[in-house]
N, C-alpha and C. Protein backbone atom coordinates (compact mmCIF):
# COMPACT_ATOMS: atom_id res chain seq x y z
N UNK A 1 1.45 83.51 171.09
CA UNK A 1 1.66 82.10 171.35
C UNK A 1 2.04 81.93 172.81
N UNK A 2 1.32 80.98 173.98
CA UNK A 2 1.38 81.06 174.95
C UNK A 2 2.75 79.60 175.18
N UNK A 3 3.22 79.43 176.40
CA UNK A 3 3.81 78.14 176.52
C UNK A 3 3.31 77.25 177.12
N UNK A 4 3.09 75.93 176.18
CA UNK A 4 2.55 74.71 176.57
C UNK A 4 2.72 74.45 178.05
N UNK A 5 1.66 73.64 178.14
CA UNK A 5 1.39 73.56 180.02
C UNK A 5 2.29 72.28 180.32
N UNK A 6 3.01 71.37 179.62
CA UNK A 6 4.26 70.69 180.09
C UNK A 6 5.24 71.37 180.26
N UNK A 7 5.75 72.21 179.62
CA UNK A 7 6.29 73.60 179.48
C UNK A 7 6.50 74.63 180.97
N UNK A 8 5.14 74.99 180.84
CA UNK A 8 5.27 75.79 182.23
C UNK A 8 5.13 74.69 183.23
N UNK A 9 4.12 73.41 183.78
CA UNK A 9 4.75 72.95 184.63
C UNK A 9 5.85 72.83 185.32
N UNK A 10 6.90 72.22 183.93
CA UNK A 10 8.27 71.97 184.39
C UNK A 10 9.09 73.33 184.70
N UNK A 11 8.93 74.55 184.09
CA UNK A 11 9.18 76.00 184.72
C UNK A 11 8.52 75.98 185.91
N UNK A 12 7.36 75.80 186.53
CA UNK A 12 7.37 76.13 188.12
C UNK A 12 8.01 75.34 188.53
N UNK A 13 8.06 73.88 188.48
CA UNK A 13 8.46 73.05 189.30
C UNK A 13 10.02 73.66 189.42
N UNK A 14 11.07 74.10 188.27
CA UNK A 14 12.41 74.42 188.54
C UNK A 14 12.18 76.07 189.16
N UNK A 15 11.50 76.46 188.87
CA UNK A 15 11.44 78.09 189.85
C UNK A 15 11.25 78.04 191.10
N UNK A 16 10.56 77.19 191.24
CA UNK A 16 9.68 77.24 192.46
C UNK A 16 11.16 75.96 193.31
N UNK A 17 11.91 75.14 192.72
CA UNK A 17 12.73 74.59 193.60
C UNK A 17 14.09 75.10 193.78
N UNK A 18 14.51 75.85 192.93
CA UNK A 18 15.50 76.66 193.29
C UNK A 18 15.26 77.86 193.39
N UNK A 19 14.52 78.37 194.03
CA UNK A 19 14.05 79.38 194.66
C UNK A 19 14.21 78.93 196.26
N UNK A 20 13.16 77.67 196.13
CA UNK A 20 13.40 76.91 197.92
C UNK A 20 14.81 76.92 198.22
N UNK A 21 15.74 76.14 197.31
CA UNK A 21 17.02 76.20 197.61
C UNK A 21 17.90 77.04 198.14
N UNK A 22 17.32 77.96 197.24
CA UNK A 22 18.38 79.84 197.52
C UNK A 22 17.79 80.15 199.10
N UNK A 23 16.29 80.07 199.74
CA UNK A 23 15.46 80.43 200.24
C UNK A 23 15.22 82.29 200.35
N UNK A 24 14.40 81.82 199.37
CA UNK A 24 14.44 83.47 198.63
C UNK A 24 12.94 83.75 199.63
N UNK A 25 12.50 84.87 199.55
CA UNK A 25 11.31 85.14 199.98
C UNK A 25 10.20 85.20 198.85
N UNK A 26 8.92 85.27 199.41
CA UNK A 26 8.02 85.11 197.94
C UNK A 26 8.15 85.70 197.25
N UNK A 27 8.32 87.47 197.49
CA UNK A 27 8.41 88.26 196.40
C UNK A 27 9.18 87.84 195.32
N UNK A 28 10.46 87.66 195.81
CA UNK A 28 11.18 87.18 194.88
C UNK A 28 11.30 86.05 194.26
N UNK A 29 10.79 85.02 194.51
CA UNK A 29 10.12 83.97 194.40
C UNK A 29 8.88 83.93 192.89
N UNK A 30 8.04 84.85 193.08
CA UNK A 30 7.31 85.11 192.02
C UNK A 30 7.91 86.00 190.91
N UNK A 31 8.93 87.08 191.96
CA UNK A 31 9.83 87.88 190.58
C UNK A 31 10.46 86.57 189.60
N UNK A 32 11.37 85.78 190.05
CA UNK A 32 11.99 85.04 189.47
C UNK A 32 10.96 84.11 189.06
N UNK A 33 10.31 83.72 188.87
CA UNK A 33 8.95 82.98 188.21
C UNK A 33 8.88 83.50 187.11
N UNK A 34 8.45 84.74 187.21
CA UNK A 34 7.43 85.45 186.31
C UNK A 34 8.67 86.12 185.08
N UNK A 35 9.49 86.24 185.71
CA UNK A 35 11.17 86.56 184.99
C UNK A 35 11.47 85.18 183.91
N UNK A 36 11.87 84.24 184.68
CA UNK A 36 11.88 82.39 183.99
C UNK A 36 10.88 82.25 182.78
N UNK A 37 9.42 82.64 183.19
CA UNK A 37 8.29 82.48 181.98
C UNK A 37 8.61 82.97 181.02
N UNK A 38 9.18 84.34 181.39
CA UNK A 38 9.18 85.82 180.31
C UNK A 38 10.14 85.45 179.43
N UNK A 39 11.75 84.40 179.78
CA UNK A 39 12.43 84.66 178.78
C UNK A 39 11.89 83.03 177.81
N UNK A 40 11.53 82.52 178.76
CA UNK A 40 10.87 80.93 177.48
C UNK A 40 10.01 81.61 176.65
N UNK A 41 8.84 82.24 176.77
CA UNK A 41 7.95 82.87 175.98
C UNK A 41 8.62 83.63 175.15
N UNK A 42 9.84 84.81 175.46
CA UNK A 42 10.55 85.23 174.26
C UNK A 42 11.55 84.45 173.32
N UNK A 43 11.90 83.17 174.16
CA UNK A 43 12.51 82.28 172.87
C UNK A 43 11.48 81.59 172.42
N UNK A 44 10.37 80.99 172.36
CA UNK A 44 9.13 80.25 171.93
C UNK A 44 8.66 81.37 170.79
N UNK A 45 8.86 83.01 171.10
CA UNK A 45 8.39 83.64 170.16
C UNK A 45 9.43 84.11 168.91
N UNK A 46 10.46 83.43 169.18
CA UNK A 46 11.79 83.85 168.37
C UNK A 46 11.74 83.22 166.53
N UNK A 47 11.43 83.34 165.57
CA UNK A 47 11.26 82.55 164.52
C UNK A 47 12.27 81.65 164.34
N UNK A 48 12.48 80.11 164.30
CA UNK A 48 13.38 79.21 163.67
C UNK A 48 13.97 79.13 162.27
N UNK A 49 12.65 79.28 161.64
CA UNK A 49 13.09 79.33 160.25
C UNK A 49 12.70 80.43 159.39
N UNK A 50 13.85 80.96 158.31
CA UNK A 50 13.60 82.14 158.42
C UNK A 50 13.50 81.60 156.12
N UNK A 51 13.04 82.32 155.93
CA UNK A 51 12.56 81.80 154.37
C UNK A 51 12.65 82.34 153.55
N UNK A 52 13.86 82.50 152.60
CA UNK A 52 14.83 83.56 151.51
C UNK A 52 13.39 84.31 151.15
N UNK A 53 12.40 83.71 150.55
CA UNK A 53 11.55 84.23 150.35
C UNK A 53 10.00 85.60 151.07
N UNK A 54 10.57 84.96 152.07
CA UNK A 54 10.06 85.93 153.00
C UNK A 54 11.17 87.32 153.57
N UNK A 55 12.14 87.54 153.22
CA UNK A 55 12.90 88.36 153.68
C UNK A 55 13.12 89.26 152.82
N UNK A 56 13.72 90.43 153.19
CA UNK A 56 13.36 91.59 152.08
C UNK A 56 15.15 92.27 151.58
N UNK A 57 14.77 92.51 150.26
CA UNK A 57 16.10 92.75 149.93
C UNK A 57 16.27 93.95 149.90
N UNK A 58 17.25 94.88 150.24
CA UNK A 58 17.94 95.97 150.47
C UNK A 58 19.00 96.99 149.84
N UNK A 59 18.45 97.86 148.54
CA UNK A 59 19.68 98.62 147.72
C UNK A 59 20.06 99.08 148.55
N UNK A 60 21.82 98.86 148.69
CA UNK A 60 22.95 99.56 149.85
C UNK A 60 22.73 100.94 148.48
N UNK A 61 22.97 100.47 147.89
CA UNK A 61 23.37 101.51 146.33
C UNK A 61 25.37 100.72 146.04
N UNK A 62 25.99 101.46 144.84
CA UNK A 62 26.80 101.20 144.22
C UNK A 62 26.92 99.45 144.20
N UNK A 63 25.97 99.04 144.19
CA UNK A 63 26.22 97.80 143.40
C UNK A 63 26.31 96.86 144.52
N UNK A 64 25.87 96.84 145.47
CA UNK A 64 25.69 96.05 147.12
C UNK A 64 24.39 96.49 147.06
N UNK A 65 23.77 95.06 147.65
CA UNK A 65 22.33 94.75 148.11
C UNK A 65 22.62 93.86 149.61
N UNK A 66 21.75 93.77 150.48
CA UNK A 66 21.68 93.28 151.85
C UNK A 66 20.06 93.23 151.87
N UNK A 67 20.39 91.64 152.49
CA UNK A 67 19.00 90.67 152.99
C UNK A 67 19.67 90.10 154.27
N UNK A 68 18.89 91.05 155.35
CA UNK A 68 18.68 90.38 156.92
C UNK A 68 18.17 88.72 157.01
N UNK A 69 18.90 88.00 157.35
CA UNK A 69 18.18 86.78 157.23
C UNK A 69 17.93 86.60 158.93
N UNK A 70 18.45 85.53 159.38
CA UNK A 70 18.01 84.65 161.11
C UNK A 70 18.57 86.09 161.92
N UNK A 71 17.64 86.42 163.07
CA UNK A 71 18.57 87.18 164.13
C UNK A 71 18.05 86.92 165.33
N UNK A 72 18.65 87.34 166.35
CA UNK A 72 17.69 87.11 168.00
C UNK A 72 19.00 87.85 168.55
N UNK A 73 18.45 88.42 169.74
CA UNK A 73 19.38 89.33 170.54
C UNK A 73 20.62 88.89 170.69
N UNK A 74 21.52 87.49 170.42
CA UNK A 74 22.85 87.47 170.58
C UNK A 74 23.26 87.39 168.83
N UNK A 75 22.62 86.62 168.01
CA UNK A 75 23.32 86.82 166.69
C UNK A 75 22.44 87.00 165.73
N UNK A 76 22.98 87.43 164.56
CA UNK A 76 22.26 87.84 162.93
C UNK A 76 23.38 87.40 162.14
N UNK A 77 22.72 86.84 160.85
CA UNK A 77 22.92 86.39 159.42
C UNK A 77 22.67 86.91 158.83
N UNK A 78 23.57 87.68 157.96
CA UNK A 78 22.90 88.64 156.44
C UNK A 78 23.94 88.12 155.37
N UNK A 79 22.90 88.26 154.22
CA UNK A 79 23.73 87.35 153.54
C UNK A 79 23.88 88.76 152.13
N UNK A 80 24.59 89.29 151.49
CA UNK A 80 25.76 90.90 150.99
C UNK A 80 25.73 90.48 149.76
N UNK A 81 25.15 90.95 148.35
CA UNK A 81 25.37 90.59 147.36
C UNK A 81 26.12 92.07 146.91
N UNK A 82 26.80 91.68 145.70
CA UNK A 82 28.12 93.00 145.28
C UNK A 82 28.23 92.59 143.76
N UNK A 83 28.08 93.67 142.95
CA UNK A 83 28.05 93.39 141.72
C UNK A 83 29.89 93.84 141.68
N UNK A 84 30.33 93.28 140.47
CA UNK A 84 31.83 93.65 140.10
C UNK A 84 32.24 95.14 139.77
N UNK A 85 33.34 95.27 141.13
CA UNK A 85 33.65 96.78 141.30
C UNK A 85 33.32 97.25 142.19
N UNK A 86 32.11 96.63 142.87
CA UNK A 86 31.44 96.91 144.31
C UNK A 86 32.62 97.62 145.20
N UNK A 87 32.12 98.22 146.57
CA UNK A 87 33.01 98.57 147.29
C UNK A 87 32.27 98.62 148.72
N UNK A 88 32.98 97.69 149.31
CA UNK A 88 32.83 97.49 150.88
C UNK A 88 34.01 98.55 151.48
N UNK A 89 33.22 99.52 151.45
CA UNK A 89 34.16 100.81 152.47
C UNK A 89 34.92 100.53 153.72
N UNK A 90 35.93 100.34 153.90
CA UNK A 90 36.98 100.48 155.24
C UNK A 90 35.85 100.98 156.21
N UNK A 91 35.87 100.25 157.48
CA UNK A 91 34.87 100.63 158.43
C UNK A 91 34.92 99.31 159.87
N UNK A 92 34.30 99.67 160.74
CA UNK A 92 34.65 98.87 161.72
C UNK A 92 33.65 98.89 163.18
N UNK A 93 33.48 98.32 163.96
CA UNK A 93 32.18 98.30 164.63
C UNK A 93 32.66 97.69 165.92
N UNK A 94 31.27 97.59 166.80
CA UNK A 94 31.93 96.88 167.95
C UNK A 94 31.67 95.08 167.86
N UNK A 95 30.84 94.89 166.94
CA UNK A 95 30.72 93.07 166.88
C UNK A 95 31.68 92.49 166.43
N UNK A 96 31.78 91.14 166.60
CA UNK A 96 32.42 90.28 166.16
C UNK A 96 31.99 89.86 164.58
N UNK A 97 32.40 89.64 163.85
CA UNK A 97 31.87 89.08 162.40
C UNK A 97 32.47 87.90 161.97
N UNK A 98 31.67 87.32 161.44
CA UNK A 98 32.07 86.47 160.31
C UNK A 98 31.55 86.46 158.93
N UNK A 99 32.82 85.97 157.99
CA UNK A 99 32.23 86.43 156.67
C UNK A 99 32.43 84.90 155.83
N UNK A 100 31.59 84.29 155.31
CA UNK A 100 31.78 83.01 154.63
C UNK A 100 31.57 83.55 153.13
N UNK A 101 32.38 83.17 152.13
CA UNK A 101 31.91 83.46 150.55
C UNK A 101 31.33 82.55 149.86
N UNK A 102 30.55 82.59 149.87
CA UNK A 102 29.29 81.76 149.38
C UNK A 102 29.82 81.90 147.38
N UNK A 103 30.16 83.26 146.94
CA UNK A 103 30.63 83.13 145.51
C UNK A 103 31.29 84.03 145.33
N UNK A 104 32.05 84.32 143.69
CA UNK A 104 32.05 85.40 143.08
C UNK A 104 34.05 85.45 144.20
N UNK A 105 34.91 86.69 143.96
CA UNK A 105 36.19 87.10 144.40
C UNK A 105 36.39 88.37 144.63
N UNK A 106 37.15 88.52 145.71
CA UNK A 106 37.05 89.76 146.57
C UNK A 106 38.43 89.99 146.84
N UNK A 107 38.67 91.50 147.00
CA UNK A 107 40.23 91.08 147.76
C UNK A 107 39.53 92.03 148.79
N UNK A 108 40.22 91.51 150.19
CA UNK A 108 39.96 91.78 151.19
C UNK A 108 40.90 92.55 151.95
N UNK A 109 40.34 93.28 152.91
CA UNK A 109 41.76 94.11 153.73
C UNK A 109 40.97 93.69 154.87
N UNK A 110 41.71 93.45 156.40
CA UNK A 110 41.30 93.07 157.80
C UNK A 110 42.13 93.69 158.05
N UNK A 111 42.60 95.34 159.15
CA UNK A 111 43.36 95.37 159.49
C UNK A 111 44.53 95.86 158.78
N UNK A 112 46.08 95.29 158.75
CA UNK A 112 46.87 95.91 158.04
C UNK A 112 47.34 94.02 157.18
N UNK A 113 46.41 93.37 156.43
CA UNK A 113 46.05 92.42 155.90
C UNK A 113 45.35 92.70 154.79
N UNK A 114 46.05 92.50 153.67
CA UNK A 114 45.19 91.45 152.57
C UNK A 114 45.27 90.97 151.79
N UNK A 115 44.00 90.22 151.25
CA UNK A 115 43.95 88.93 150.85
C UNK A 115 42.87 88.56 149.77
N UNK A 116 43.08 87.82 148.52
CA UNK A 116 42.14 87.43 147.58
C UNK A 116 41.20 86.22 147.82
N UNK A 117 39.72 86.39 148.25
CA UNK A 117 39.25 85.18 148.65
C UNK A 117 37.81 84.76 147.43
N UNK A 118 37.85 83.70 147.83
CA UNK A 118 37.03 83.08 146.79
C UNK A 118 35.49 81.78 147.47
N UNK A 119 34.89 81.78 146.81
CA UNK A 119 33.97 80.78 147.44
C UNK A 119 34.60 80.06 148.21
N UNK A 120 33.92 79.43 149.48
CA UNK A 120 34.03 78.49 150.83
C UNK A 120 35.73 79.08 151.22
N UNK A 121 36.12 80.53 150.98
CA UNK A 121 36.72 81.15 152.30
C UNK A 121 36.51 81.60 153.59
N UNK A 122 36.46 81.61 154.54
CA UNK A 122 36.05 82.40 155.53
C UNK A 122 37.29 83.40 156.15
N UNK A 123 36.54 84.61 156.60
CA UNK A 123 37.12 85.34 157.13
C UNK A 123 36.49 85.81 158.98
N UNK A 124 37.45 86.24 159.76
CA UNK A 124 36.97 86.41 161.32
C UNK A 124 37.38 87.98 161.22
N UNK A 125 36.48 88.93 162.17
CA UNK A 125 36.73 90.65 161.87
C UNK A 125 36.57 90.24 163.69
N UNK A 126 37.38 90.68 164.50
CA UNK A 126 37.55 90.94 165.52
C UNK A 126 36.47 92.24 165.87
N UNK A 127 36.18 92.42 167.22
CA UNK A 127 35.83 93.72 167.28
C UNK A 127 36.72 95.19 167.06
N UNK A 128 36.01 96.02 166.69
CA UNK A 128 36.93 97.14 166.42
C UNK A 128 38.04 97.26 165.28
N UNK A 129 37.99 96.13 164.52
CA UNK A 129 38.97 96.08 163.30
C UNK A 129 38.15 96.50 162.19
N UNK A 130 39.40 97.52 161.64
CA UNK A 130 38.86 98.00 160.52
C UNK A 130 38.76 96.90 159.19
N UNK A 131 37.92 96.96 158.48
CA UNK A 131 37.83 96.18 157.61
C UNK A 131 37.41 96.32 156.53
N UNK A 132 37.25 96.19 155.41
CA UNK A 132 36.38 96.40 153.99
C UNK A 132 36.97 95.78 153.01
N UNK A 133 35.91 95.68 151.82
CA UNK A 133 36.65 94.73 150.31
C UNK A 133 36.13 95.19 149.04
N UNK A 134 37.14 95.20 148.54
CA UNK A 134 36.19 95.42 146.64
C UNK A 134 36.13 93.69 145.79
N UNK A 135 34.75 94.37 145.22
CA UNK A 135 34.33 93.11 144.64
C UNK A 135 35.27 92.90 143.34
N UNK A 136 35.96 91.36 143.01
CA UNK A 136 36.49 91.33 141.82
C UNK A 136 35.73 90.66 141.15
N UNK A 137 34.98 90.00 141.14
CA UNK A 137 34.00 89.00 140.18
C UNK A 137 32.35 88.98 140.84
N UNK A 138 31.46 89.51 140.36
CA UNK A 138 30.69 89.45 141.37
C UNK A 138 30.20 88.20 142.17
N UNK A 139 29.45 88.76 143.64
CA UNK A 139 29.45 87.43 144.70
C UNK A 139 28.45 87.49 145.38
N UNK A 140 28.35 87.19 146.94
CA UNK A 140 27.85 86.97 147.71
C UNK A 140 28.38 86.34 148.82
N UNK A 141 28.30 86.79 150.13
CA UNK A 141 28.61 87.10 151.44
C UNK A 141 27.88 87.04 151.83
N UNK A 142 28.13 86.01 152.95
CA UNK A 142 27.00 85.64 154.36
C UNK A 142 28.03 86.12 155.50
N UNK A 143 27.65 87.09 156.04
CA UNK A 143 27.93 87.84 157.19
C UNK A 143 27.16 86.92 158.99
N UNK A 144 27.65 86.65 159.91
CA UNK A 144 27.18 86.27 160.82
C UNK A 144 27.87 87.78 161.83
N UNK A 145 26.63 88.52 162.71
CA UNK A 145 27.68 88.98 163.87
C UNK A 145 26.94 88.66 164.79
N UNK A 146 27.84 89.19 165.87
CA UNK A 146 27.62 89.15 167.28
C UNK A 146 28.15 90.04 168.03
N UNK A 147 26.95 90.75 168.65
CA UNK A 147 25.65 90.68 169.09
C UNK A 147 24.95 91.32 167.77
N UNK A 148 24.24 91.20 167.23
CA UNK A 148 22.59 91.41 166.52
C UNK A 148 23.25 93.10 166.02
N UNK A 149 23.10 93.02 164.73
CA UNK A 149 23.58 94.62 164.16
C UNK A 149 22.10 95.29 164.21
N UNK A 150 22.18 96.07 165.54
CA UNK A 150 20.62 96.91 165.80
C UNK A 150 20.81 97.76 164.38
N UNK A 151 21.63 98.65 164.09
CA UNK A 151 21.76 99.43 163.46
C UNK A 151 21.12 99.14 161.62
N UNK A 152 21.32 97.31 161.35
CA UNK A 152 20.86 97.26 160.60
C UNK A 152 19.46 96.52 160.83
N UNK A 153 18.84 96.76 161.60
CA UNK A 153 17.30 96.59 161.72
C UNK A 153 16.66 98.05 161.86
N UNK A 154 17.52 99.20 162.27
CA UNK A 154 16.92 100.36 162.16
C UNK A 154 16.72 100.94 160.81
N UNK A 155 17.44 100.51 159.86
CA UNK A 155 17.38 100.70 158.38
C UNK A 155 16.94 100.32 157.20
């Protein structure tokens, strides 16, 4: 998918005038052009809507399943299903998380914290905090992090 020519117009016209501004030389001039195009074309190629149905579901095993939903290089949505008894292992990473409970009751540990949560709780996991939960009723968890869990697109 290329970008519409109102699109790139208005990209030269702003490359090409703050470029004059800076008074860059051409090279750089066309670097930063051709740089400007590159990242509109990678958000133009980024999917908006992403369609339960089109996404693929994932045996963690012991009773956790994971479906990657929306992602792009700063954030991802996965949304954690856990049958009762489940176990979200103590563990910890460098993103930021968020965890919304969509259903089902959990008790949770963050840290040296915890806590029994239930549909429309949310929880915040700092970076580097240890964290994990066992399922008490089964549920579902919509996970947001930041930046993009590469690790779970390699899997």
């Amino acid at each position: 998918m290329g970008i519409s020519l109102p699109i790139k117009q208005s990209c030269d016209r702003l490359s090409t005038s703050l470029a004059a501004r800076l008074f860059l030389r051409d090279s750089v001039i066309n670097y930063f052009e051709t740089t400007f195009h590159l990242v509109l074309f990678q958000l133009q190629d980024s999917p908006m809507f992403i369609f339960h149905k089109d996404t693929q579901l994932d045996d963690l095993g012991n009773g956790v399943t994971r479906r990657i939903l929306a992602h792009d290089g700063k954030m991802m949505a996965v949304e954690v299903m856990f049958e009762q008894g489940a176990i979200g292992p103590m563990h910890n990473h460098p993103h930021e998380q968020l965890t919304y409970v969509l259903s089902g009751e959990f008790e949770f540990t963050i840290g040296d914290e915890k806590h029994i949560v239930t549909a429309g709780d949310t929880l915040y996991k700092r970076p580097h905090i240890m964290h994990g939960c066992v399922c008490l009723k089964p549920g579902t968890l919509l996970d947001t992090f930041t930046p993009v869990r590469e690790d779970f697109l390699k899997s």
